[in-house]
Protein backbone atom coordinates (compact mmCIF):
# COMPACT_ATOMS: atom_id res chain seq x y z
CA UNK A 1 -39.54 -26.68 49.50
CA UNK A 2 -36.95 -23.93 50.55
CA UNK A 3 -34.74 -23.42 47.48
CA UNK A 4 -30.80 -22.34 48.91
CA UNK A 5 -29.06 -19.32 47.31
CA UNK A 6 -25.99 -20.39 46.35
CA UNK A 7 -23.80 -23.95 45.83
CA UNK A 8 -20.78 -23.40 45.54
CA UNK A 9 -20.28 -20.78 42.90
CA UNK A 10 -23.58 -21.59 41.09
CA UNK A 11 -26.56 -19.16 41.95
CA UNK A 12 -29.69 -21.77 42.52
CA UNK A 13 -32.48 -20.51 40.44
CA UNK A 14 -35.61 -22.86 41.33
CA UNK A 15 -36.17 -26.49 42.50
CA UNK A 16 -36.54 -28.55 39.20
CA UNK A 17 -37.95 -31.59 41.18
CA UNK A 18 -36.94 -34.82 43.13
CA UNK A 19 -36.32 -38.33 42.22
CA UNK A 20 -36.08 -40.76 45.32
CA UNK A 21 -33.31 -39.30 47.91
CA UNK A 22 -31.79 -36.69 45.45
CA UNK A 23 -33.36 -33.32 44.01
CA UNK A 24 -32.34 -31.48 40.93
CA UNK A 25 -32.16 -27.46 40.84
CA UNK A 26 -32.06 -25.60 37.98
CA UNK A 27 -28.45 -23.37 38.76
CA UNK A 28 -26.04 -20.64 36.86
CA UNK A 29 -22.50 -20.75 36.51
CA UNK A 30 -21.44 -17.24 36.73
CA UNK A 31 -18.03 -17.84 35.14
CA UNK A 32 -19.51 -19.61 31.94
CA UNK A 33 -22.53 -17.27 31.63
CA UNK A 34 -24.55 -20.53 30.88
CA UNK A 35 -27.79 -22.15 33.11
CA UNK A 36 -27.10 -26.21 34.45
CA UNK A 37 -28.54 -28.63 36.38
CA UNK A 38 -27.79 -29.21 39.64
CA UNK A 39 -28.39 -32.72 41.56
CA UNK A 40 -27.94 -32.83 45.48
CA UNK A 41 -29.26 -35.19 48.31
CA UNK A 42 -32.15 -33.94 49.33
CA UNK A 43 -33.12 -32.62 53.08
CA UNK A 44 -35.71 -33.50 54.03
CA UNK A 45 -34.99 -34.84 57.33
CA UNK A 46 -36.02 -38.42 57.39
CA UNK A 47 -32.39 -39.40 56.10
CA UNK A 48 -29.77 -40.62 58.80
CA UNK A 49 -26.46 -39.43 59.17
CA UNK A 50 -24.92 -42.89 58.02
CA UNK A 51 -27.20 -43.25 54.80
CA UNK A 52 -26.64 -39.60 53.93
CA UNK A 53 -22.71 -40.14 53.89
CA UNK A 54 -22.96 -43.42 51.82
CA UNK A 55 -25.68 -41.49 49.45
CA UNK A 56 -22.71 -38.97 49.03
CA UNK A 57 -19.83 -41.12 48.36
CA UNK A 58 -22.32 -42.72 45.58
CA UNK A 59 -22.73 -39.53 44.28
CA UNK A 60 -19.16 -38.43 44.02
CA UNK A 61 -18.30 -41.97 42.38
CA UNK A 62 -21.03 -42.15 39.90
CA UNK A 63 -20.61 -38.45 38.94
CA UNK A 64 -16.47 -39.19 38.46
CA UNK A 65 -17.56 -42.35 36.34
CA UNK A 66 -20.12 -40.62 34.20
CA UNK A 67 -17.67 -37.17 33.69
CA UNK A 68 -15.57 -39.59 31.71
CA UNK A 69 -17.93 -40.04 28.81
CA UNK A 70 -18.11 -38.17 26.11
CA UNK A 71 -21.27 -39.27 23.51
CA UNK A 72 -23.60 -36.53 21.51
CA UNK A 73 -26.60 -38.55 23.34
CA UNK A 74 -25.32 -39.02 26.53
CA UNK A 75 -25.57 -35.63 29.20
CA UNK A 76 -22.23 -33.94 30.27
CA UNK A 77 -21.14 -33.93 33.65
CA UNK A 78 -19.49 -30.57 34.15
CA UNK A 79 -18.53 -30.28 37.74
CA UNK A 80 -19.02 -31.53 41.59
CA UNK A 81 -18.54 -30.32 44.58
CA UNK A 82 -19.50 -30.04 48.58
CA UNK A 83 -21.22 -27.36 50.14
CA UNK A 84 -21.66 -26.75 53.68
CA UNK A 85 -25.30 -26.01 53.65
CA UNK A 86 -26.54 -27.99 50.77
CA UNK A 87 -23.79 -30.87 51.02
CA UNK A 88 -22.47 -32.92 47.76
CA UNK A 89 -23.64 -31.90 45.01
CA UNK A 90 -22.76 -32.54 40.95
CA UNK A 91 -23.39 -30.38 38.09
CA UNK A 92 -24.22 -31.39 34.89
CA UNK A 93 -25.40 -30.31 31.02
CA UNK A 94 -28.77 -28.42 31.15
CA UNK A 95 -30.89 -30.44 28.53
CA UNK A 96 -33.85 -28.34 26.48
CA UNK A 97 -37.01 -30.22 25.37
CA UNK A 98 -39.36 -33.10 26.27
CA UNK A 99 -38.73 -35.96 28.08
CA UNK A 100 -39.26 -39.31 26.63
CA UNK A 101 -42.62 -39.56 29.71
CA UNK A 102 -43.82 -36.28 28.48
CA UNK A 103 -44.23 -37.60 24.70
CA UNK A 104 -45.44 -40.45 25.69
CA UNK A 105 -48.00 -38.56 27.41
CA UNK A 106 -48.99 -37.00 24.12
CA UNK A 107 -49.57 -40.26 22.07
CA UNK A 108 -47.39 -43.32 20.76
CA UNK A 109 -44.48 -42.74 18.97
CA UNK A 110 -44.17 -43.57 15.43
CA UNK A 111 -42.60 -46.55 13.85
CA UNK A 112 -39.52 -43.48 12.53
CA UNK A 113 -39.61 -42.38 16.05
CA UNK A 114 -38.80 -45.18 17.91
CA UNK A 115 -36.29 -46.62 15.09
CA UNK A 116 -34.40 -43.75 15.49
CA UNK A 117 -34.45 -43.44 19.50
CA UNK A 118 -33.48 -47.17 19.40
CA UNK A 119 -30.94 -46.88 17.72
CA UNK A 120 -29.28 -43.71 18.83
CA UNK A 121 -29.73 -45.07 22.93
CA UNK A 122 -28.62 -48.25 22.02
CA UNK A 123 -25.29 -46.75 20.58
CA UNK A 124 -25.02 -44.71 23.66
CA UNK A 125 -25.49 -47.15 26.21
CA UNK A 126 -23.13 -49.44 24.35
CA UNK A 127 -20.79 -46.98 24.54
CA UNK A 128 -20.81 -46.23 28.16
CA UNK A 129 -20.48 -49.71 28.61
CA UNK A 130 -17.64 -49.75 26.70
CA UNK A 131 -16.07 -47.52 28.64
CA UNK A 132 -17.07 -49.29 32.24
CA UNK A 133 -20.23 -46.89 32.86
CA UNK A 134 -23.50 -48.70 33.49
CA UNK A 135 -26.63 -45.93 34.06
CA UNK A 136 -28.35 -48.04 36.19
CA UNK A 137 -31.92 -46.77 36.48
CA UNK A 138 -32.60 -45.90 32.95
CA UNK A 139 -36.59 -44.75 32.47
CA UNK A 140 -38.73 -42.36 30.54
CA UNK A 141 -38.29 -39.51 32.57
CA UNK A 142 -34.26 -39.46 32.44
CA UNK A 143 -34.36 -39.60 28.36
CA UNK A 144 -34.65 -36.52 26.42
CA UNK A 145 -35.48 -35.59 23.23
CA UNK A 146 -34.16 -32.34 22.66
CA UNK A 147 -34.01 -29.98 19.27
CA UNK A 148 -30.17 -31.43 19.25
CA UNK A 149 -31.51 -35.09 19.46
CA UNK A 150 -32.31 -37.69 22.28
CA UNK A 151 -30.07 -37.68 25.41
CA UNK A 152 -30.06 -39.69 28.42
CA UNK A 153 -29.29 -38.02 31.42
CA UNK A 154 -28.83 -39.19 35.02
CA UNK A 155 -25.69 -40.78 34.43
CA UNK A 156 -24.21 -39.36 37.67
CA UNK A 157 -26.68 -40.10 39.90
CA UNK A 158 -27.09 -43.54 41.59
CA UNK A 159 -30.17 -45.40 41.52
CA UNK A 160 -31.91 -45.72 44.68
CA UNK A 161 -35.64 -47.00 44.06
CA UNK A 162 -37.56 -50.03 42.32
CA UNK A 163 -38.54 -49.28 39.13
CA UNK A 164 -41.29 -50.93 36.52
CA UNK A 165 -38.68 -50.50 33.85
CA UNK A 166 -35.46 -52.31 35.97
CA UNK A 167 -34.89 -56.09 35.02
CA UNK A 168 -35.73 -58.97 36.83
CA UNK A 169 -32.87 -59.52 38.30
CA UNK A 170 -33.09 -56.05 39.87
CA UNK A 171 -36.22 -56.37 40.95
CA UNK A 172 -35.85 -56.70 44.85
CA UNK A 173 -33.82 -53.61 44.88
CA UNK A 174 -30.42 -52.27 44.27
CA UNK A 175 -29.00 -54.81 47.01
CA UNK A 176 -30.40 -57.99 45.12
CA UNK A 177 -27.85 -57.78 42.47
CA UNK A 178 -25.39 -55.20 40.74
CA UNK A 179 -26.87 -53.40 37.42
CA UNK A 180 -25.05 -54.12 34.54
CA UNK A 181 -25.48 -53.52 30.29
CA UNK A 182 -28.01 -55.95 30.22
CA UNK A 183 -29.88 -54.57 32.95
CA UNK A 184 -29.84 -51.44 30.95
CA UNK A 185 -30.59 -53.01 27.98
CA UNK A 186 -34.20 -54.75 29.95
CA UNK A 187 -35.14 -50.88 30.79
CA UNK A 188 -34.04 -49.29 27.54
CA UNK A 189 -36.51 -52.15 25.80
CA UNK A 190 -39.34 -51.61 28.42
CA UNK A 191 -39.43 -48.13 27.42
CA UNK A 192 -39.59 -48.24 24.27
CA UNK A 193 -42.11 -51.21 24.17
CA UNK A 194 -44.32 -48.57 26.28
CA UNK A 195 -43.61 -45.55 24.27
CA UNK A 196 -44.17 -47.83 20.53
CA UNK A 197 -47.11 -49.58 22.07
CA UNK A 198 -48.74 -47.38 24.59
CA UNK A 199 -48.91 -50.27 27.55
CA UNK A 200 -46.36 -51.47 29.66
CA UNK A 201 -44.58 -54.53 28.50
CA UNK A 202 -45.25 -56.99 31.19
CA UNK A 203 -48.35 -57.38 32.79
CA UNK A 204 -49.83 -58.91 35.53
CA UNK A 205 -52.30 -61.88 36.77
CA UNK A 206 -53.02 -64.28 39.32
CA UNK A 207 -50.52 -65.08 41.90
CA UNK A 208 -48.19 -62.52 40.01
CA UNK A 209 -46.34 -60.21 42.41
CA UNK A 210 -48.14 -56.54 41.67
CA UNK A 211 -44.77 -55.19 43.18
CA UNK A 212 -42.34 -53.79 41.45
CA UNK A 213 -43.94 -54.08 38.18
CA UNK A 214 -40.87 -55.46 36.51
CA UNK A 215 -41.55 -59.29 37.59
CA UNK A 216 -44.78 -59.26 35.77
CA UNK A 217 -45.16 -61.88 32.45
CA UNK A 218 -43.99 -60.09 28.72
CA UNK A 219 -46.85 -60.07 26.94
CA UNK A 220 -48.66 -62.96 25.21
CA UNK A 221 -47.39 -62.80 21.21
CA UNK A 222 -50.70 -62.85 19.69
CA UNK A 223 -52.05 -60.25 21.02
CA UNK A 224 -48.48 -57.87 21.96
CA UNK A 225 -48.32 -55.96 18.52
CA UNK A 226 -51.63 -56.17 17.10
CA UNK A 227 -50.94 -52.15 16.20
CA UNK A 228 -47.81 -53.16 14.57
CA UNK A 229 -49.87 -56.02 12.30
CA UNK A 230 -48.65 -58.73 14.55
CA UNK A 231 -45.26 -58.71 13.27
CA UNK A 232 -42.93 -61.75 14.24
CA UNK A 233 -39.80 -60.23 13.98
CA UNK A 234 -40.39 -57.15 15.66
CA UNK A 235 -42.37 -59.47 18.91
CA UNK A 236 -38.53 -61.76 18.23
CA UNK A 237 -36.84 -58.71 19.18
CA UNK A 238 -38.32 -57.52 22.00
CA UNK A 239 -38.95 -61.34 23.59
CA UNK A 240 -34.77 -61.23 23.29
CA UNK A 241 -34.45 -57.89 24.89
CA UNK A 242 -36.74 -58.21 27.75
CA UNK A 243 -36.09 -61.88 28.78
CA UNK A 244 -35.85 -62.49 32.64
CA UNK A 245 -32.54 -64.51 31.79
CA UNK A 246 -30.27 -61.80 30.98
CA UNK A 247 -27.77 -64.44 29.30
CA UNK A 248 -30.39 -64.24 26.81
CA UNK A 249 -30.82 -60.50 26.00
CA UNK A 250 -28.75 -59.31 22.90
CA UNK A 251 -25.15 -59.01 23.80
CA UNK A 252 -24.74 -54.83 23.68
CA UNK A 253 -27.57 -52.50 23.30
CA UNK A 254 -26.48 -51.63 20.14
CA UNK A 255 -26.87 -54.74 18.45
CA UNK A 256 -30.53 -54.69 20.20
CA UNK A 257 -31.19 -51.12 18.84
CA UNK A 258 -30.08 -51.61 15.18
CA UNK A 259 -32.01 -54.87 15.09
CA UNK A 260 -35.18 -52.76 16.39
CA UNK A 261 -34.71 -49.99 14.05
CA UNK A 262 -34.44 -52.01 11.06
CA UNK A 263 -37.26 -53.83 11.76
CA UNK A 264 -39.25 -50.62 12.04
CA UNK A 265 -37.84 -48.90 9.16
CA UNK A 266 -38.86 -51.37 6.75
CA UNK A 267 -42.72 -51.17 5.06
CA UNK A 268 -45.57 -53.47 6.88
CA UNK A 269 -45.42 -57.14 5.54
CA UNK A 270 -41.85 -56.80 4.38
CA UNK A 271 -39.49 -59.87 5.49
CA UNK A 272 -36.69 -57.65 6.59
CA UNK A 273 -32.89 -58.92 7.47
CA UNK A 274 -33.38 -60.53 10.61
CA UNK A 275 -31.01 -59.90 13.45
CA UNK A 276 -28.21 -62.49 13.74
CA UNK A 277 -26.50 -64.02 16.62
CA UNK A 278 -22.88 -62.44 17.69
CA UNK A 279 -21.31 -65.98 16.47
CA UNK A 280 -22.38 -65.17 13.17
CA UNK A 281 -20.73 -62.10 12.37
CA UNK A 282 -18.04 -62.21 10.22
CA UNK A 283 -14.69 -60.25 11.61
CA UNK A 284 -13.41 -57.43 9.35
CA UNK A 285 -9.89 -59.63 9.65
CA UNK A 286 -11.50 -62.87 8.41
CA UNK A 287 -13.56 -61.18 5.92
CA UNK A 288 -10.06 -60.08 4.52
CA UNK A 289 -8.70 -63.31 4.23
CA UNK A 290 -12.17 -64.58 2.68
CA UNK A 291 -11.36 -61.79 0.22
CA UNK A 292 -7.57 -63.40 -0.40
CA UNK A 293 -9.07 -66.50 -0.57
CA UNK A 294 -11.32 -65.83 -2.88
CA UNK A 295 -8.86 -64.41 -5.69
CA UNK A 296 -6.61 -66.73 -5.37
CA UNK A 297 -9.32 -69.35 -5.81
CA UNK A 298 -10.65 -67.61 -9.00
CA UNK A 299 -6.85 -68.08 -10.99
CA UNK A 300 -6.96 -72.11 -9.84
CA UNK A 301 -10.21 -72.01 -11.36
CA UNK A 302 -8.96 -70.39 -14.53
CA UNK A 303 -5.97 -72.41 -14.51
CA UNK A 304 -7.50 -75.70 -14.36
CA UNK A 305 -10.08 -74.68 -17.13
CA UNK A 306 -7.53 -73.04 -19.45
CA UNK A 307 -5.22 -76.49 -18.74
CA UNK A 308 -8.54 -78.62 -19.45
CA UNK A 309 -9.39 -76.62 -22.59
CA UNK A 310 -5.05 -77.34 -23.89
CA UNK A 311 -5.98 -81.10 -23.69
CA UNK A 312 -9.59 -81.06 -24.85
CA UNK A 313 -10.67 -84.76 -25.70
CA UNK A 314 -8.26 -86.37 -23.73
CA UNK A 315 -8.36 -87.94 -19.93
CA UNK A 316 -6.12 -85.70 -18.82
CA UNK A 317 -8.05 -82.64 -20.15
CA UNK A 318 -11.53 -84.32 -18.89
CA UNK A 319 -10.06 -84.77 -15.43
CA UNK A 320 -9.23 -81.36 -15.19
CA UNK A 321 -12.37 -79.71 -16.26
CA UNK A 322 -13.73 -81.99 -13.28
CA UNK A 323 -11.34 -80.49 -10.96
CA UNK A 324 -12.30 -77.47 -11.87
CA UNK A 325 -15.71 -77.50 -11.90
CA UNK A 326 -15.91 -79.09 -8.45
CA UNK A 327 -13.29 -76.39 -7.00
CA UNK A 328 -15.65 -73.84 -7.93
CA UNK A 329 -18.77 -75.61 -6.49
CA UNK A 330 -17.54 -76.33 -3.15
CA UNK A 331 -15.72 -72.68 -3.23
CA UNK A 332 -19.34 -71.35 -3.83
CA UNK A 333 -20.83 -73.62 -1.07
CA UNK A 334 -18.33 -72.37 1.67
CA UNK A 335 -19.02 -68.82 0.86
CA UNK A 336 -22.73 -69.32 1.15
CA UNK A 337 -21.94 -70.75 4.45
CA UNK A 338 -21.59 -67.34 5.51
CA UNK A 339 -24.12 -65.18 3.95
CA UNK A 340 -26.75 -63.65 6.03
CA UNK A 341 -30.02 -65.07 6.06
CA UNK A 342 -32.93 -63.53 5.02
CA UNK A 343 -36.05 -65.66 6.46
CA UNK A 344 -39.09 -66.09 3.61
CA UNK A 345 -42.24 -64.18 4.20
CA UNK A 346 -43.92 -65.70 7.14
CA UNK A 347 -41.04 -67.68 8.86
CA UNK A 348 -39.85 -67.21 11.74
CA UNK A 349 -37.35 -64.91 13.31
CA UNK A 350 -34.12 -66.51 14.97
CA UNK A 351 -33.04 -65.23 18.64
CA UNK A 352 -29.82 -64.23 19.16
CA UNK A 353 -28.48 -66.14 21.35
């Protein structure tokens, strides 16, 4: 492919590859002193006038959207532009290292691995979500693993093509339906499935649609973590993640990549703290007022024990010590109300909702 000089003020080094209707060049900024990656349209001719001017106001808008995040594992957008030979084009962060495909390619991750991609994409993702970015078309190729630690790049760059890691609800192609977080969260859990378990996590049989990939059936339990010792809670998790109803996925990636991680970080045959549904957190503000509640429901206690113990022997003194001792049971039942629950060995895991 012929590789242009120049972009702008960036001097184009060498054609990094291409992904769908949009190639990446590896570029230097001559004011910074620094090498970047630069992502155009690609010409190669079989692209109409019409789709090439919607592929660059989808360009322009996704790279504005992305260049307003700001997360240690999410790439930086550093520029856009137009140029007359080589049309729109956006410039962003040049990341060092392997991608996620190319360590895949050299064996499964570890258990400590994947924890701690889980839950560092999962925080990302969240983030951008947070913040009104979705990615969109997140796969193994677009996550990095650098010396700095994992990124995801491609932020700024719309997705154009089916995908074995896009959700369900994606399947038929970007004009089916609009990606969202949960979308991302489907593809950020197919990926890791397939890097933790070296096999794609849906598969397919008769009458089964071999295209896209992403329709296929999740894996049967029994036999989806045998490497993993069958664990329940870790087969919970992912069932959540990569449902084909996406009102039953976890609600943020983050809450799916903690609840991933901790299940990996804990020993084999260890009943670890199951993840809990979003209705059963406990706000910071309530907790608070638990707190208040609770101190002022120790001095009643006191009180009405200290009052019983004045008028020891008599009904007034019995009646008290009754009070007391059923404030304090029923203050102990309403606070175990809202513990966590940690499941016994060999239960089953609850789904968040």
């Amino acid at each position: 492919m012929a590789v242009p000089a120049r972009a702008g003020r960036y001097a184009i080094e060498l054609a990094l590859g291409q992904a769908g209707s949009f190639r990446t060049y590896l570029a230097r900024d001559p004011e910074l002193g620094r090498q970047v990656a630069l992502v155009a349209i690609a010409d190669d001719g079989g692209i109409s006038a019409e789709a090439r001017a919607k592929l660059a106001d989808d360009l322009r808008r996704t790279a504005r959207a992305a260049a307003s995040l700001s997360h240690p594992a999410i790439g930086v957008v550093h520029d856009a532009g137009e140029d007359a030979n080589l049309g729109v084009y956006v410039v962003a962060e040049l990341v060092r290292g392997l991608t996620l495909r190319e360590r895949m390619g050299r064996g499964r991750l570890l258990r400590s691995e994947a924890a701690a991609l889980a839950r560092t994409l999962g925080s990302a993702l969240a983030y951008a979500h947070a913040e009104g970015v979705v990615h969109g078309h997140i796969k193994p190729e677009i996550v990095w693993l650098s010396p700095a630690g994992p990124k995801i790049v491609e932020f700024g760059t719309p997705a154009l093509e089916d995908s074995p890691y896009a959700a369900p609800e994606l399947a038929a192609g970007p004009a089916s339906a609009t990606p969202n977080a949960r979308s991302d969260q489907y593809a950020l859990a197919a990926c890791l499935y397939e890097a933790l378990l070296g096999k794609p996590a849906r598969v397919h049989g008769p009458g089964l649609t071999p295209n896209p990939p992403s329709v296929g059936k999740l894996r049967p339990p029994p036999v989806m973590l045998p490497e993993l010792g069958g664990e329940a809670h870790v087969e919970a998790i992912f069932d959540v993640a990569l449902s084909p109803d996406p009102r039953r996925r976890f609600p943020t990636c983050e809450l799916f990549g903690d609840s991933l991680a901790q299940a990996l970080e804990v020993p084999l045959g260890t009943p670890p703290s199951m993840p809990i549904s979003q209705s059963s957190i406990v706000p910071r503000a309530t907790r608070r007022w638990q707190n208040a509640i609770a101190g002022i429901a120790v001095l009643v206690i006191f009180l009405l024990i200290g009052l019983g113990g004045q008028h020891r022997g008599s009904a007034d003194g019995v009646s008290l010590a009754r009070v007391a001792r059923a404030f304090a049971a029923t203050f102990h039942d309403t606070r175990s109300s809202v513990a966590p629950v940690r499941p016994s060995a060999g239960s089953e895991a609850p789904r968040p909702p």
